[in-house]
N, C-alpha and C. Protein backbone atom coordinates (compact mmCIF):
# COMPACT_ATOMS: atom_id res chain seq x y z
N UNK A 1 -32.69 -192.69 -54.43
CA UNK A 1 -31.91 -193.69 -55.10
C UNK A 1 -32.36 -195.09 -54.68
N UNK A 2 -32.61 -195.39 -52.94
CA UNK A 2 -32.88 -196.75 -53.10
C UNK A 2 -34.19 -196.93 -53.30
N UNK A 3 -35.66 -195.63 -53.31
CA UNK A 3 -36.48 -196.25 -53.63
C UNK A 3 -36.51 -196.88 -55.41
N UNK A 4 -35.82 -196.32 -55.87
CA UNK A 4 -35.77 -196.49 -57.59
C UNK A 4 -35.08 -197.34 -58.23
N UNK A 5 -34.11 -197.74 -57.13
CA UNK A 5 -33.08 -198.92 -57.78
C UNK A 5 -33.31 -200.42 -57.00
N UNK A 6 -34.14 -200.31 -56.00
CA UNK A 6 -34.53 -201.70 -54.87
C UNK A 6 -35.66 -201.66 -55.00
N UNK A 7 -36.61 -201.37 -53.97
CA UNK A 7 -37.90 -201.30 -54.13
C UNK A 7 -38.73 -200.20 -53.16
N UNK A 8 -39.80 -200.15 -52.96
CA UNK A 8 -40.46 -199.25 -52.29
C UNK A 8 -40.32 -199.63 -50.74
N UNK A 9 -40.39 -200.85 -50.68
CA UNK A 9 -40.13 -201.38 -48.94
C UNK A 9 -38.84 -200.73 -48.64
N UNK A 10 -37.67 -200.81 -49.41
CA UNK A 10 -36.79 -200.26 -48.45
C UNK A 10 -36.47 -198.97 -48.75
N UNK A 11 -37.62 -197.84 -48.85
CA UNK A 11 -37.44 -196.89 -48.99
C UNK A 11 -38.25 -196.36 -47.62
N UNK A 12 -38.58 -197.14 -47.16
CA UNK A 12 -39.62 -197.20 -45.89
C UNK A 12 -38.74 -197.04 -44.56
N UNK A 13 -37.71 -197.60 -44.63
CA UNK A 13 -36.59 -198.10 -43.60
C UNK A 13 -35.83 -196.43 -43.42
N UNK A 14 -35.85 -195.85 -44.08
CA UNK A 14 -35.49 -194.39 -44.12
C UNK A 14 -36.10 -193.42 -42.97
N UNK A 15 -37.47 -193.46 -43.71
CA UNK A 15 -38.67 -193.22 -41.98
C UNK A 15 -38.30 -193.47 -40.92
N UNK A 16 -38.22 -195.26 -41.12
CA UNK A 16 -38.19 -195.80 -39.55
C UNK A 16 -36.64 -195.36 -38.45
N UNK A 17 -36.10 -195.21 -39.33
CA UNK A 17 -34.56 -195.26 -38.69
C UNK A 17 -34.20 -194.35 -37.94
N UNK A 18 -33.64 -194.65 -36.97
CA UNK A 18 -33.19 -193.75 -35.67
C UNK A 18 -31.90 -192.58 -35.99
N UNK A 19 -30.92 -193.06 -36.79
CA UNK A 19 -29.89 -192.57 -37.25
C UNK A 19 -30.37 -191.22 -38.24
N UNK A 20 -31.17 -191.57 -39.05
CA UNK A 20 -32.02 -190.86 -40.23
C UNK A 20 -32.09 -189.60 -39.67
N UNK A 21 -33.68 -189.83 -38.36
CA UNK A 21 -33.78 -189.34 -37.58
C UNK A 21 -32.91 -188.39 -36.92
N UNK A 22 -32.33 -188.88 -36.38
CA UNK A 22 -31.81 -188.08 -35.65
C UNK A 22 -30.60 -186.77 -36.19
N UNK A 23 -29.97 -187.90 -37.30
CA UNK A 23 -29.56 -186.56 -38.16
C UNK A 23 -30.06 -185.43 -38.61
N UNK A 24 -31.37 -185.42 -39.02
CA UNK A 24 -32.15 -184.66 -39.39
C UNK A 24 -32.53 -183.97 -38.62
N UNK A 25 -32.99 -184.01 -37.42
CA UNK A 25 -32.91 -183.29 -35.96
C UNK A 25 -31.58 -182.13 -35.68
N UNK A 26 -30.72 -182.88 -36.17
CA UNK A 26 -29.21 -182.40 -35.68
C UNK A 26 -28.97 -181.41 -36.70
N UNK A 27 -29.66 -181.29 -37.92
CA UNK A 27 -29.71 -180.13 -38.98
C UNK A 27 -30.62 -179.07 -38.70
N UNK A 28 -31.28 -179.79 -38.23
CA UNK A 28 -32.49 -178.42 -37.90
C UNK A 28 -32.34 -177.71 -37.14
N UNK A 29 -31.83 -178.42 -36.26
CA UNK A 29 -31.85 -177.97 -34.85
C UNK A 29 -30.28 -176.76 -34.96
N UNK A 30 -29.37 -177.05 -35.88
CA UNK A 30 -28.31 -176.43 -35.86
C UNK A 30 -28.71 -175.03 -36.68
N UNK A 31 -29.79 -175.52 -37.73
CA UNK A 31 -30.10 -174.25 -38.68
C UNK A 31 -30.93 -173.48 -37.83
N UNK A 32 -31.78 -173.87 -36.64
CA UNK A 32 -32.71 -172.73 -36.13
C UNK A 32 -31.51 -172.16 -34.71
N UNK A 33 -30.98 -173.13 -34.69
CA UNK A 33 -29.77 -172.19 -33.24
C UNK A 33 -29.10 -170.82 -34.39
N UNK A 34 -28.68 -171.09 -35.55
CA UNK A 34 -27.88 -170.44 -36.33
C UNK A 34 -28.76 -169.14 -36.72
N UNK A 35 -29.78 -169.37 -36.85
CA UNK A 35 -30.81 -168.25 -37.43
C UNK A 35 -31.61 -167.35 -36.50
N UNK A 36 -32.11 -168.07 -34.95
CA UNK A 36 -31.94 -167.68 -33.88
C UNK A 36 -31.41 -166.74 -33.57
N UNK A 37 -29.67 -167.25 -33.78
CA UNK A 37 -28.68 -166.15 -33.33
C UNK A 37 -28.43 -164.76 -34.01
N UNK A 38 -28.80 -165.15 -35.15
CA UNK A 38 -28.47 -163.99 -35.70
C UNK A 38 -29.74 -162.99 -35.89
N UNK A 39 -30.93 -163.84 -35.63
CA UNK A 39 -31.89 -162.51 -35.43
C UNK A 39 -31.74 -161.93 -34.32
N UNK A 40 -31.86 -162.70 -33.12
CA UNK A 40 -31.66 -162.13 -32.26
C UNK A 40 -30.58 -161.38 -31.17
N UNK A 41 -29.41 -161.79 -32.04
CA UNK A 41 -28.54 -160.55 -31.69
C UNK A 41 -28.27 -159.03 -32.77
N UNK A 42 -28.88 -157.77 -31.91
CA UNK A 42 -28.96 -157.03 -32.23
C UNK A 42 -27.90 -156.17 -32.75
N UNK A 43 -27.65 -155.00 -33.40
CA UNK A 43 -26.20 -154.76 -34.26
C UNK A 43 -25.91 -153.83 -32.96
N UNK A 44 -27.07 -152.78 -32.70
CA UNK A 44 -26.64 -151.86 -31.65
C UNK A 44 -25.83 -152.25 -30.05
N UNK A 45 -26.35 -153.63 -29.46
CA UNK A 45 -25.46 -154.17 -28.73
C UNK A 45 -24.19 -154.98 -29.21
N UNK A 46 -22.97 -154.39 -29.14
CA UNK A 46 -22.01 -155.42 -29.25
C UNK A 46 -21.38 -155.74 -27.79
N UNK A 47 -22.16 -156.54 -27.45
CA UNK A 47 -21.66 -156.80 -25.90
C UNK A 47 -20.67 -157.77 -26.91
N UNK A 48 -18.61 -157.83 -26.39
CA UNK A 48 -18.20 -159.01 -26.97
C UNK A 48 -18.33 -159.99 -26.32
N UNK A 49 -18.84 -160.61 -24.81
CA UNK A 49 -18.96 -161.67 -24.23
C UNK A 49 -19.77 -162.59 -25.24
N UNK A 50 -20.69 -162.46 -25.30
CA UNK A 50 -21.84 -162.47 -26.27
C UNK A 50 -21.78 -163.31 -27.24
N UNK A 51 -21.25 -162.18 -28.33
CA UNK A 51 -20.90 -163.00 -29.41
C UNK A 51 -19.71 -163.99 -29.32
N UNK A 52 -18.54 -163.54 -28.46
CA UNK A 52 -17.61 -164.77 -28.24
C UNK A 52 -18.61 -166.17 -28.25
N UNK A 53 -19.73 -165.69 -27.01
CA UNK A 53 -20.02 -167.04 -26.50
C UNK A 53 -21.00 -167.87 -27.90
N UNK A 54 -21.53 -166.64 -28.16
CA UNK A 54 -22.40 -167.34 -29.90
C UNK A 54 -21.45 -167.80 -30.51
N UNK A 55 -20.45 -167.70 -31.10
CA UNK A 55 -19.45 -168.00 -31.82
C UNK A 55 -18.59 -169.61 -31.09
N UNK A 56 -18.72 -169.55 -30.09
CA UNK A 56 -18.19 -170.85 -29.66
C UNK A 56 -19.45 -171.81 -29.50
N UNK A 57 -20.35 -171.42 -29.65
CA UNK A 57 -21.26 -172.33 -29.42
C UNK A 57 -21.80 -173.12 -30.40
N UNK A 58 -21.86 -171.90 -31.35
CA UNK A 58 -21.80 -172.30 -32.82
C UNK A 58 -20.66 -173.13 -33.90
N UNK A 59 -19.41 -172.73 -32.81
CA UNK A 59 -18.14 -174.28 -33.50
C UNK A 59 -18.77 -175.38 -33.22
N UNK A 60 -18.70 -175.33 -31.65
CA UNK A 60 -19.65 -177.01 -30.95
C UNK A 60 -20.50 -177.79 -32.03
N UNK A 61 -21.71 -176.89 -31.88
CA UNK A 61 -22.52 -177.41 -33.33
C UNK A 61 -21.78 -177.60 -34.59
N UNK A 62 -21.30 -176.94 -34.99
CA UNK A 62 -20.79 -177.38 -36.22
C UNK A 62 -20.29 -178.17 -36.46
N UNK A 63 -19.47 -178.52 -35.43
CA UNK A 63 -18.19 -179.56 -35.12
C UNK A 63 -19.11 -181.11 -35.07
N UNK A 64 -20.21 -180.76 -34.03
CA UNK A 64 -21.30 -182.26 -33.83
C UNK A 64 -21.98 -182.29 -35.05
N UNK A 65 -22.72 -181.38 -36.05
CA UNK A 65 -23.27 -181.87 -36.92
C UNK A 65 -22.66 -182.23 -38.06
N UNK A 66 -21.19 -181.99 -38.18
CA UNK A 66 -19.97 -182.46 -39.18
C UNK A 66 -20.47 -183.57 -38.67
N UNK A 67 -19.82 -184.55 -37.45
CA UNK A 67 -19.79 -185.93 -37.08
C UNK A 67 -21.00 -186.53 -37.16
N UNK A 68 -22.25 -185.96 -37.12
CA UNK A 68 -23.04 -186.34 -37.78
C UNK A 68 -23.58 -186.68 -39.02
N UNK A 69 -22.96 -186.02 -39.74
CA UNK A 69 -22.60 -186.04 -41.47
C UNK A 69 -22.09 -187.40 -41.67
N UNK A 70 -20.86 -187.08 -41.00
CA UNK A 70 -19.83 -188.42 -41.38
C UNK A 70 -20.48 -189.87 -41.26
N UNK A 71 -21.26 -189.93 -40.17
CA UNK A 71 -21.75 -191.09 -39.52
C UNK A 71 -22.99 -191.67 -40.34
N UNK A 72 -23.45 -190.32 -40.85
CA UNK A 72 -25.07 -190.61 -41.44
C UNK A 72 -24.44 -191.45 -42.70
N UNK A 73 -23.46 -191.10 -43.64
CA UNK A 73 -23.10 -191.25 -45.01
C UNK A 73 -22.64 -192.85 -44.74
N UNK A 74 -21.74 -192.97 -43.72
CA UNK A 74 -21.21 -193.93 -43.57
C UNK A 74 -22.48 -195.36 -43.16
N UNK A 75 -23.27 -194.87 -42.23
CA UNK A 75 -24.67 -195.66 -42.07
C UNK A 75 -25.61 -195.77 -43.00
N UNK A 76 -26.17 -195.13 -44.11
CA UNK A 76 -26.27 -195.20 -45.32
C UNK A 76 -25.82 -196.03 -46.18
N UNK A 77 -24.26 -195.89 -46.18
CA UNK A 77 -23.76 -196.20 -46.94
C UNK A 77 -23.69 -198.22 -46.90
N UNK A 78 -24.17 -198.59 -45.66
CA UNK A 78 -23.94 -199.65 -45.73
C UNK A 78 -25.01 -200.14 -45.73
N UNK A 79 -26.04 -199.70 -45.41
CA UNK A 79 -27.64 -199.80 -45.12
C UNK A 79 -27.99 -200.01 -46.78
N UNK A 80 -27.30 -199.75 -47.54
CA UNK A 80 -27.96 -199.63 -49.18
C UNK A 80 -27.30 -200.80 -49.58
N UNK A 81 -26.24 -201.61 -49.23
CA UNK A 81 -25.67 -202.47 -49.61
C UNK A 81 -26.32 -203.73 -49.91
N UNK A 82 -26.75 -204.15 -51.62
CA UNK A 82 -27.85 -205.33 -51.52
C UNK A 82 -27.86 -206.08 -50.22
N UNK A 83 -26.41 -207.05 -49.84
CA UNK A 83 -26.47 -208.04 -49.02
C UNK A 83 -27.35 -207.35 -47.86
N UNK A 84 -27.27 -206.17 -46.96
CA UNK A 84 -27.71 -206.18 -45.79
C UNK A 84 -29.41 -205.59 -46.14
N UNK A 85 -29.59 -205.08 -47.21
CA UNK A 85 -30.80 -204.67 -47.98
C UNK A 85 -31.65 -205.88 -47.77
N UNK A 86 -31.00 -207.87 -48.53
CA UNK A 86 -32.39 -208.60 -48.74
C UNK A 86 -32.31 -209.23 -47.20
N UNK A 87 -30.91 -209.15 -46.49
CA UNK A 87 -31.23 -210.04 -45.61
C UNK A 87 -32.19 -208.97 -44.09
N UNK A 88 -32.27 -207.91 -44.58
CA UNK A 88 -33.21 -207.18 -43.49
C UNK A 88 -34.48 -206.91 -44.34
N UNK A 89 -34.72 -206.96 -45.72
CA UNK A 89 -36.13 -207.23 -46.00
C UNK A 89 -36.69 -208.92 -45.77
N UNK A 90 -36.11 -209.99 -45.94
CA UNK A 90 -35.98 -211.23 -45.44
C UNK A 90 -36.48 -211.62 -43.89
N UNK A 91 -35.71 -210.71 -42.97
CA UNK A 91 -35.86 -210.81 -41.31
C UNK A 91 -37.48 -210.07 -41.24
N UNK A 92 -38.07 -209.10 -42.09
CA UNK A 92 -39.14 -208.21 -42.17
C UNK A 92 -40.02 -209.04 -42.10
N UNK A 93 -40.18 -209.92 -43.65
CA UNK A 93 -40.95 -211.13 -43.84
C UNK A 93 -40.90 -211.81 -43.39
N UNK A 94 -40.43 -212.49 -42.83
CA UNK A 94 -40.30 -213.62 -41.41
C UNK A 94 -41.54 -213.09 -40.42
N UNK A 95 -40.94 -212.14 -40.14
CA UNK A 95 -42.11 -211.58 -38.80
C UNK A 95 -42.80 -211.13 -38.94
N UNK A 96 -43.56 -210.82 -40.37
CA UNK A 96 -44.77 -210.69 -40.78
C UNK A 96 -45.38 -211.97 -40.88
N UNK A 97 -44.52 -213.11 -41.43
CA UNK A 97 -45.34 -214.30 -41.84
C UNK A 97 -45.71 -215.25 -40.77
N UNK A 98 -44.60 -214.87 -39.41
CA UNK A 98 -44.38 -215.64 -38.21
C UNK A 98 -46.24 -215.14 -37.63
């Protein structure tokens, strides 16, 4: 959306961003704990310690990559906002031209 409706520069800022980042980390990282678990717990062991402890570990995550959700949309959400859009492509050009 913002490369198509702003311009290509601030579709760049997406890359660079720490928040981006790190959300995206926080998905992956939740989808390979999740997929992990379930290959590697076997059907023939039902130790219940086990899965209790998979199962709580797996709220944790869920619970952090919800708040990660929330945070990303909300940081986004303001990051697309023309005003903070020209005045951080503005601060860009400065210190290219400086």
């Amino acid at each position: 959306m913002t490369g198509s409706n702003f311009s290509p520069r601030a579709l760049s800022r997406f890359m660079r961003d720490r928040v981006d980042r790190n959300t995206l980390g926080m998905f992956l990282g939740a989808f390979a704990f999740g997929m992990g678990g379930i290959l590697l717990l076997r059907p023939a062991s039902h130790d219940q310690r086990l899965l209790g402890l998979l199962l709580l570990i797996t709220v944790i995550i869920a619970f952090l990559v919800l708040i990660a959700l929330v945070y990303f949309i909300r940081h986004t959400a303001t990051a697309v906002q023309i005003t903070n859009l020209v005045v951080r492509l503005h601060g860009e050009a400065l210190i290219i031209m400086a």
